[in-house]
N, C-alpha and C. Protein backbone atom coordinates (compact mmCIF):
# COMPACT_ATOMS: atom_id res chain seq x y z
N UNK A 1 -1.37 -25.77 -10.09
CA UNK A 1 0.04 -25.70 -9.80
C UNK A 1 0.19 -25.23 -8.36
N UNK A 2 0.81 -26.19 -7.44
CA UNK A 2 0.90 -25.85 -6.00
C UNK A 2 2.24 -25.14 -5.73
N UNK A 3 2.78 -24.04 -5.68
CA UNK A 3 4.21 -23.57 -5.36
C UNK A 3 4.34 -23.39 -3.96
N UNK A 4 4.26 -23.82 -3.02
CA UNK A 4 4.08 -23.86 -1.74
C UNK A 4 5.37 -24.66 -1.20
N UNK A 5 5.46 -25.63 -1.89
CA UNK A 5 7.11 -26.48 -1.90
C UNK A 5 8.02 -25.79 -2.78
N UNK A 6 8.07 -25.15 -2.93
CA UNK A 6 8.74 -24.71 -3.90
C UNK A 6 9.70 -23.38 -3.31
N UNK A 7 10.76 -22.89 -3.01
CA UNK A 7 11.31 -22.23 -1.49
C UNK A 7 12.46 -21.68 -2.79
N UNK A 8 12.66 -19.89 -1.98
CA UNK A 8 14.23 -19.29 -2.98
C UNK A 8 14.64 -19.18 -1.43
N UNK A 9 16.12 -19.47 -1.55
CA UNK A 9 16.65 -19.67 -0.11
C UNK A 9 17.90 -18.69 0.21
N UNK A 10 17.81 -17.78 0.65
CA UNK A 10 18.85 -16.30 0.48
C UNK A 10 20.25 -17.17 0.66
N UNK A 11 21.22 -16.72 -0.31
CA UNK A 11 22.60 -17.03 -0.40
C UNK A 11 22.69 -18.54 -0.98
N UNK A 12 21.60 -19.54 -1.23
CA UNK A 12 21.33 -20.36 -2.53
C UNK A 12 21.04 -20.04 -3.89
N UNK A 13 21.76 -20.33 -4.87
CA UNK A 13 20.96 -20.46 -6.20
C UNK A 13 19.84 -21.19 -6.69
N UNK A 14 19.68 -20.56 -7.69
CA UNK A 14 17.95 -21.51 -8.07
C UNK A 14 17.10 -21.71 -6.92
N UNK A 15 16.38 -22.40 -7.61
CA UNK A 15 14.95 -22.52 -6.43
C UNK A 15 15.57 -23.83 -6.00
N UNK A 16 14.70 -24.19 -4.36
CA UNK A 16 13.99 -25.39 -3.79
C UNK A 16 13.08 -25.82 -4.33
N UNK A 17 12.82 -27.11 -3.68
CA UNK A 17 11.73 -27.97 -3.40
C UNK A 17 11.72 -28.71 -2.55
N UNK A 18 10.98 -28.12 -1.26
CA UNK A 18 10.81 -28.82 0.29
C UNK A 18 11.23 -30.72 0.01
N UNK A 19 11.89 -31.03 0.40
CA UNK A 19 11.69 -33.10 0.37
C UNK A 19 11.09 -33.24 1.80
N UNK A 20 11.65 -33.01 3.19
CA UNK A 20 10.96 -33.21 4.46
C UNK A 20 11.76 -32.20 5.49
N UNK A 21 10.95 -31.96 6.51
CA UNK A 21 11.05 -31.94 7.32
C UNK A 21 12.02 -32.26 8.44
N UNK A 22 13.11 -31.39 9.09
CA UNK A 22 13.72 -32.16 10.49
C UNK A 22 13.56 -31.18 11.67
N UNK A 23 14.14 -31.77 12.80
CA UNK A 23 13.85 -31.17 13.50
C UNK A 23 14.15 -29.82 14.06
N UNK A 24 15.46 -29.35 13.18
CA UNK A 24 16.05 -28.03 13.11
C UNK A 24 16.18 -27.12 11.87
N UNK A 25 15.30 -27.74 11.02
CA UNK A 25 15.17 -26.86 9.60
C UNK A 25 14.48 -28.00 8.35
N UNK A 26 15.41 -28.15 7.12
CA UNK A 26 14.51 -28.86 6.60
C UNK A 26 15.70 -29.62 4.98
N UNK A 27 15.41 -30.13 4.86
CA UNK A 27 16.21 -30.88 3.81
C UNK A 27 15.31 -30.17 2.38
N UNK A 28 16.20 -30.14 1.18
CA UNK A 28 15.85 -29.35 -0.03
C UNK A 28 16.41 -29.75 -0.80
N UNK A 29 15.73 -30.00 -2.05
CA UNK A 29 16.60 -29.90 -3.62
C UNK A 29 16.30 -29.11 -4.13
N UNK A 30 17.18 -28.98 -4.49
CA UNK A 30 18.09 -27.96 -5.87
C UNK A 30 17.22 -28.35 -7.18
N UNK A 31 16.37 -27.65 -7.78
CA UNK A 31 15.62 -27.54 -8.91
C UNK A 31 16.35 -28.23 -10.08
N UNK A 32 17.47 -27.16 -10.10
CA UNK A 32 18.25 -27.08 -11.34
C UNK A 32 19.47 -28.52 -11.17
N UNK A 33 19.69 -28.76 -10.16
CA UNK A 33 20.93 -29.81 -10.10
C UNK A 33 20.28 -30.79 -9.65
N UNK A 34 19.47 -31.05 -8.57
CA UNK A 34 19.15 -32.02 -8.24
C UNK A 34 19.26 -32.64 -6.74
N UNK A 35 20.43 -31.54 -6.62
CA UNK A 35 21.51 -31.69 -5.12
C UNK A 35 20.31 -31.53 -4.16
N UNK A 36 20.32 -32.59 -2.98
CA UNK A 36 19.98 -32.36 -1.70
C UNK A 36 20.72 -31.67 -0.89
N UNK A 37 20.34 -30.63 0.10
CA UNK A 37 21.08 -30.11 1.42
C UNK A 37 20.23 -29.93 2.21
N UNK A 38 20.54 -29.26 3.83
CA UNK A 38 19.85 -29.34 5.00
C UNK A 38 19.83 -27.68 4.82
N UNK A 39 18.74 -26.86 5.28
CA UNK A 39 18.66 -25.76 5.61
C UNK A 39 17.63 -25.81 6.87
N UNK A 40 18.24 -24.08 7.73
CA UNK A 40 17.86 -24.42 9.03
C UNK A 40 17.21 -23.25 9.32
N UNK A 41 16.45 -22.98 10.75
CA UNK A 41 15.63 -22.36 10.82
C UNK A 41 15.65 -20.48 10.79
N UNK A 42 17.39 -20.68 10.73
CA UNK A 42 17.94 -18.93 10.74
C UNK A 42 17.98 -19.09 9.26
N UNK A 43 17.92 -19.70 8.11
CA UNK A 43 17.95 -19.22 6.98
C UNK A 43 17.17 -18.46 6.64
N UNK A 44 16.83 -17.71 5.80
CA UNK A 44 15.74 -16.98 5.42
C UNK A 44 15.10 -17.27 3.88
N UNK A 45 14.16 -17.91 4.24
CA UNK A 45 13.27 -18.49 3.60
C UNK A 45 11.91 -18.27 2.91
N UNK A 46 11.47 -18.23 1.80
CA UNK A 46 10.39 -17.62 1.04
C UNK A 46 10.13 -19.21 0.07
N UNK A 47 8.29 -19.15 0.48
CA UNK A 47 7.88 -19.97 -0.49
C UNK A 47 7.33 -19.00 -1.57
N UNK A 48 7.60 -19.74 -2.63
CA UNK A 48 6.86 -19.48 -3.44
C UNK A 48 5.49 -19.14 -3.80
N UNK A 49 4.68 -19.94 -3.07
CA UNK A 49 2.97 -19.79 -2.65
C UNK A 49 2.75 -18.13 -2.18
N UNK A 50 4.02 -17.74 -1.27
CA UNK A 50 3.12 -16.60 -0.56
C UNK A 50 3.43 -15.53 -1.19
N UNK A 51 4.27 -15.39 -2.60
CA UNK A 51 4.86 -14.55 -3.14
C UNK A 51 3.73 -13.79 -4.08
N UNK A 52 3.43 -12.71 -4.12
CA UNK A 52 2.35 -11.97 -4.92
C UNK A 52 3.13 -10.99 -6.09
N UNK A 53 2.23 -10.54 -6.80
CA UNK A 53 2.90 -9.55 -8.04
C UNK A 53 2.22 -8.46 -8.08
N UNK A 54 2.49 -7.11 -7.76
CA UNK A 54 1.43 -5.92 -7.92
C UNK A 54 0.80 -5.47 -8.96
N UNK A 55 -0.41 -5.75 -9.19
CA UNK A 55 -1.36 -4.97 -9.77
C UNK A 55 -1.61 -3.40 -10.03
N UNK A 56 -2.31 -3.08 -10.75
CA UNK A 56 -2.89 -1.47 -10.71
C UNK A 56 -3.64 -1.58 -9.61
N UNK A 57 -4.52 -2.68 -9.72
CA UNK A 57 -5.69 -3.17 -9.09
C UNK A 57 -5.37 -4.04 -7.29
N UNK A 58 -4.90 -4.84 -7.57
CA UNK A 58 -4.43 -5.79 -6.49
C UNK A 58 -3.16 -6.43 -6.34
N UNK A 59 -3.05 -7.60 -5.46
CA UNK A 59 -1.90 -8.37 -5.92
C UNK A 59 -2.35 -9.68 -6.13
N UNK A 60 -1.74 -10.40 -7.19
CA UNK A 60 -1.83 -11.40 -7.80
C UNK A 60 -0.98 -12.68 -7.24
N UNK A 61 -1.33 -13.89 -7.19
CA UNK A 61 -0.34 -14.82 -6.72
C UNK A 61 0.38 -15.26 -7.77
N UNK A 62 1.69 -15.79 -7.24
CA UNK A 62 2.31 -16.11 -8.19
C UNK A 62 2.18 -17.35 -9.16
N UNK A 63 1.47 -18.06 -8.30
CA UNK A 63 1.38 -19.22 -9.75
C UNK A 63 0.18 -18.73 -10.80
N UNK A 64 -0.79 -17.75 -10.51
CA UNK A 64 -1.34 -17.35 -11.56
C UNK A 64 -0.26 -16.16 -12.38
N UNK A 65 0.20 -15.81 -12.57
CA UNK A 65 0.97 -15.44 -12.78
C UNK A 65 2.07 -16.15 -13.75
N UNK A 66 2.46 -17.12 -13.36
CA UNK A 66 2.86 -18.58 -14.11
C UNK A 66 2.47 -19.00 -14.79
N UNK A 67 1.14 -19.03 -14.86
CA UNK A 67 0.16 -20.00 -15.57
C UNK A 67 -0.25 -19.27 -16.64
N UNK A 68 0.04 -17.81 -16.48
CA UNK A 68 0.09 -16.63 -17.82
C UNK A 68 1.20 -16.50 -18.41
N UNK A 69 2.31 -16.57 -18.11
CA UNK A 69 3.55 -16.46 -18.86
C UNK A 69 3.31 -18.03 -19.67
N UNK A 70 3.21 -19.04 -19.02
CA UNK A 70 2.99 -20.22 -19.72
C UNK A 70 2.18 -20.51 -20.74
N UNK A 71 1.08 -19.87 -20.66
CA UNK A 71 0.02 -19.43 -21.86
C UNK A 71 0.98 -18.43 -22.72
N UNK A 72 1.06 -17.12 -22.55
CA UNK A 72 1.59 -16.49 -23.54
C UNK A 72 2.81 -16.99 -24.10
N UNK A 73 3.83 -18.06 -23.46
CA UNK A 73 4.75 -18.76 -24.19
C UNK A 73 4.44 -19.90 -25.33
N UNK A 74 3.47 -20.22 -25.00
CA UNK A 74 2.83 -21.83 -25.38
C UNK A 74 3.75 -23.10 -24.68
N UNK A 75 4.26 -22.74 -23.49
CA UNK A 75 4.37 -23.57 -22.80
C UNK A 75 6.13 -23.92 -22.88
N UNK A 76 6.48 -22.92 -23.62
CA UNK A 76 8.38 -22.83 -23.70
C UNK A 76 8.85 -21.19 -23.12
N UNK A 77 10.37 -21.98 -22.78
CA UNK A 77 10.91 -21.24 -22.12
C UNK A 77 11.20 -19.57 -22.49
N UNK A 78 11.85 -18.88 -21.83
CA UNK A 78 12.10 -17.35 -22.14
C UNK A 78 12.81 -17.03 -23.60
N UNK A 79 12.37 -16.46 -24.55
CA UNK A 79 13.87 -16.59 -25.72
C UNK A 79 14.84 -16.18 -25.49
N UNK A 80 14.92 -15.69 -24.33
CA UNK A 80 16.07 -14.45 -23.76
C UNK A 80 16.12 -15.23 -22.40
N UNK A 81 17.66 -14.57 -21.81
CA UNK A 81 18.11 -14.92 -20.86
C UNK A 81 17.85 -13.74 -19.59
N UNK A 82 17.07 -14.34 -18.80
CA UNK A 82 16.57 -12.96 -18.03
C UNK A 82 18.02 -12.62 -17.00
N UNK A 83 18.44 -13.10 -17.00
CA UNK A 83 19.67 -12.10 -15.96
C UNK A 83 20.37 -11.18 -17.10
N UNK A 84 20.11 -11.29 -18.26
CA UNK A 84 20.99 -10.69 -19.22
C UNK A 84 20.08 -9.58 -19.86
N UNK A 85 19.40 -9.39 -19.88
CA UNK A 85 18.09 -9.14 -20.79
C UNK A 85 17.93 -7.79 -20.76
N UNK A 86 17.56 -6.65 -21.04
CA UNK A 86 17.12 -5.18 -21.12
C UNK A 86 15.90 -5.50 -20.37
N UNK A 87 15.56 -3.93 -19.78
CA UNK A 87 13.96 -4.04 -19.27
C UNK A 87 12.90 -4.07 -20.29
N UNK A 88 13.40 -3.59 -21.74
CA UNK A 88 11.95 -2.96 -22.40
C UNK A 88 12.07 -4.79 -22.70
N UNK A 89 12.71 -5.46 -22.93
CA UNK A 89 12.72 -7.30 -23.26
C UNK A 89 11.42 -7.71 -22.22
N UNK A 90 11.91 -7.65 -20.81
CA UNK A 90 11.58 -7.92 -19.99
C UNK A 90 10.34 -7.96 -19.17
N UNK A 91 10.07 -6.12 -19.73
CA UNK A 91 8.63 -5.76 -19.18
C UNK A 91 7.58 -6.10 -20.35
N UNK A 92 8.36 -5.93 -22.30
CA UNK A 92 6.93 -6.17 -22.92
C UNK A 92 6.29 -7.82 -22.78
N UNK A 93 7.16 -8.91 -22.04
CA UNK A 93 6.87 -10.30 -22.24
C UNK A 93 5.62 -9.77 -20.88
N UNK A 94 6.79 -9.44 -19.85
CA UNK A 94 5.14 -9.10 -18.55
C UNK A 94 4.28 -8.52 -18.67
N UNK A 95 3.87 -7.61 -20.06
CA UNK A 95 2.85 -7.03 -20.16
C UNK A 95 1.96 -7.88 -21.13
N UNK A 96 2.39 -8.85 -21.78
CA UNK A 96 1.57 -9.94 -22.73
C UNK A 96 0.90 -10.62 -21.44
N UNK A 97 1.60 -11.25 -20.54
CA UNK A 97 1.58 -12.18 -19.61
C UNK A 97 0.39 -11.45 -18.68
N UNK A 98 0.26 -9.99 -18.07
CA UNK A 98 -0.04 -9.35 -16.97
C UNK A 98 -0.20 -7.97 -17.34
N UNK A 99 -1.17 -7.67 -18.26
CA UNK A 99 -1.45 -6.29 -18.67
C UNK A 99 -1.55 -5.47 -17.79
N UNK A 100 -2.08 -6.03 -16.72
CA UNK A 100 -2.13 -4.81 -15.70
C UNK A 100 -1.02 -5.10 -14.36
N UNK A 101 -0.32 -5.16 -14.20
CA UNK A 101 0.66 -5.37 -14.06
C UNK A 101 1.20 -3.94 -13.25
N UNK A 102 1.43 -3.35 -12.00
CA UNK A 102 1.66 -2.06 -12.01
C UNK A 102 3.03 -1.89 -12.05
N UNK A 103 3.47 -0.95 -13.13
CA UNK A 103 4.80 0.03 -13.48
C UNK A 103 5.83 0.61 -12.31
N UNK A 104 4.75 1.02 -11.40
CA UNK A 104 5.65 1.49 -10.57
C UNK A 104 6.27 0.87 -9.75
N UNK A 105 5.82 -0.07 -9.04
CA UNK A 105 5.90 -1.18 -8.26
C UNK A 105 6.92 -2.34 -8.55
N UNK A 106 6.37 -2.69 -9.79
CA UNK A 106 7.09 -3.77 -10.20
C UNK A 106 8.43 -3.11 -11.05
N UNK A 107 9.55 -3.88 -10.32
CA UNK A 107 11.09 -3.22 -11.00
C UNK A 107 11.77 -4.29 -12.00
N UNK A 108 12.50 -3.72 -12.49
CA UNK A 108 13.50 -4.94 -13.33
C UNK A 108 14.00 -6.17 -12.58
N UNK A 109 14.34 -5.67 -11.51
CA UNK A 109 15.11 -7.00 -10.51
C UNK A 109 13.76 -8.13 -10.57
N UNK A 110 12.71 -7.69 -10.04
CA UNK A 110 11.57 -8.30 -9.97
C UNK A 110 11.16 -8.92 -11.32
N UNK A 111 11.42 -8.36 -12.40
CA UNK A 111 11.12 -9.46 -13.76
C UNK A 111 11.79 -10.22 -13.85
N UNK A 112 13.16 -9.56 -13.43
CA UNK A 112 14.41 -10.78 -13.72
C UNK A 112 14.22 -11.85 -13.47
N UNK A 113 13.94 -11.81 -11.92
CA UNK A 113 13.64 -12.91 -10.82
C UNK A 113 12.77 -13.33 -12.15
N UNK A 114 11.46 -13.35 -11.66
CA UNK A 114 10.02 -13.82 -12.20
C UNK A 114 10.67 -14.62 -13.50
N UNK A 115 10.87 -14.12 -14.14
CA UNK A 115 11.40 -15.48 -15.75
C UNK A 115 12.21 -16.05 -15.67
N UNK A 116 13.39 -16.03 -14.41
CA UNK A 116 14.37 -16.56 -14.08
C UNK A 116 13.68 -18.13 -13.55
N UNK A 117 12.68 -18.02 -12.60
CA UNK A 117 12.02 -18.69 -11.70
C UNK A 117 11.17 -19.61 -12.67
N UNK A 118 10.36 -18.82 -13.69
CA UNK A 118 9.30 -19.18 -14.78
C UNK A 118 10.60 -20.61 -15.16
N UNK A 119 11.98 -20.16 -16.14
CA UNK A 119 12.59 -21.03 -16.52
C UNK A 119 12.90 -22.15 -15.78
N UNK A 120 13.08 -21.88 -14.35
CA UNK A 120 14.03 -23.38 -13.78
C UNK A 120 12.32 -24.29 -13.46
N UNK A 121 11.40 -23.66 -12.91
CA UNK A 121 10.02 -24.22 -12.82
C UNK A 121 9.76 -25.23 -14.15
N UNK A 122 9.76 -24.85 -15.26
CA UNK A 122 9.83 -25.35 -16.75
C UNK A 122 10.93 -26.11 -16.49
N UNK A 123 11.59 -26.03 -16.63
CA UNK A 123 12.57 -26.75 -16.47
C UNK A 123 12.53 -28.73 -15.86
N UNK A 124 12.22 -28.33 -14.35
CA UNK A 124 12.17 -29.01 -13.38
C UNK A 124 10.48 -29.93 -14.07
N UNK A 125 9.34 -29.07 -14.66
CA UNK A 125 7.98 -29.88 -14.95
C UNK A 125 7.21 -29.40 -13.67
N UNK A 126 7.39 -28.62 -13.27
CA UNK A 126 6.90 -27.72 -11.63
C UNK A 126 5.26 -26.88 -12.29
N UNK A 127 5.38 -26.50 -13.54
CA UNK A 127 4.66 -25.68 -14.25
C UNK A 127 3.34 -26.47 -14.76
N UNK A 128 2.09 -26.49 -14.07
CA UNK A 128 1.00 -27.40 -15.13
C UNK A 128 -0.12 -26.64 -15.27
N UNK A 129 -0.64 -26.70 -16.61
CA UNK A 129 -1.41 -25.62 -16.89
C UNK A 129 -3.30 -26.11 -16.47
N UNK A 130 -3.34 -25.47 -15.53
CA UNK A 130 -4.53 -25.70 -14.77
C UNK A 130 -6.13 -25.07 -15.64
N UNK A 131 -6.41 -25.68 -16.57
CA UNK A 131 -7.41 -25.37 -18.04
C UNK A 131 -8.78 -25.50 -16.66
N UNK A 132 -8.67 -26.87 -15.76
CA UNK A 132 -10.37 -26.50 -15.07
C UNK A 132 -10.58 -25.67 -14.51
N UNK A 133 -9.54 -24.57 -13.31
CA UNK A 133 -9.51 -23.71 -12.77
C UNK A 133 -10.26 -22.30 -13.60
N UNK A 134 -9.74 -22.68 -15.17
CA UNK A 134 -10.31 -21.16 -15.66
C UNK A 134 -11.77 -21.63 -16.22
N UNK A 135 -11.86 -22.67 -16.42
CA UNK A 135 -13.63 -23.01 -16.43
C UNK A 135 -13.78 -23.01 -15.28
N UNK A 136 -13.90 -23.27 -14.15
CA UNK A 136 -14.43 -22.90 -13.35
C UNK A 136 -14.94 -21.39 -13.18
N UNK A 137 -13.94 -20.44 -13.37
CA UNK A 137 -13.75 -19.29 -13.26
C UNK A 137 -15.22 -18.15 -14.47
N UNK A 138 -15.21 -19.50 -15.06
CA UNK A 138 -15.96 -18.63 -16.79
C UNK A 138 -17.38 -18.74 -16.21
């Protein structure tokens, strides 16, 4: 799963997905709608790729991260609505997903996000569960 195209764009809803390139910023769709628009180089912009999750231990990238909520779901969405949701909802799904996972670090806003993101990804088919990566890994 490459999230590298994949962009949260401050004062947009839902996620991006890069389409191309111009010469003063960059054209984007809208995950959830579909809508194309132009965003430019004063926006402030975050891919997805470079986004990490704190550990006890380290930080984790986010599509592994993904690729664990997707396992511990079996591959469906949140049962709960994460903008709505309590933390103890919130944190026991991230602790199935990311046992180690650090407490202090990681806040509610930050889960919110994270299953908010998990859903429209699912959503969109953005989400593929990468089985050779963890043989490789074994």
């Amino acid at each position: 799963m490459d999230l590298t195209n994949i962009l949260v764009i401050s004062g947009k809803p839902d996620l991006s997905e890069l389409v191309s390139q111009t010469k003063g910023g960059a054209i984007v769709k809208n995950l959830v709608t579909g809508q194309k628009y132009p965003v430019f180089k004063n926006d402030r912009i975050s891919s997805l790729g470079e986004i990490r999750m704190f550990t006890e231990t380290d930080e984790r990238p986010l599509d592994e991260v993904m690729q664990a909520i997707f396992k511990v779901l079996d591959g469906k969405a949140t049962a709960f609505d994460p903008k709505k949701a309590d933390g103890k909802e919130l944190f026991d799904l991230l602790e199935k997903a990311l046992p180690d996972y650090d407490r202090e670090r990681v806040h509610t806003s930050d889960a919110r996000k994270l299953f908010a993101w998990y859903n429209v990804l699912l959503g969109a088919e953005k989400i593929t569960f990468e089985e050779e990566k963890e043989n490789a890994e074994s």
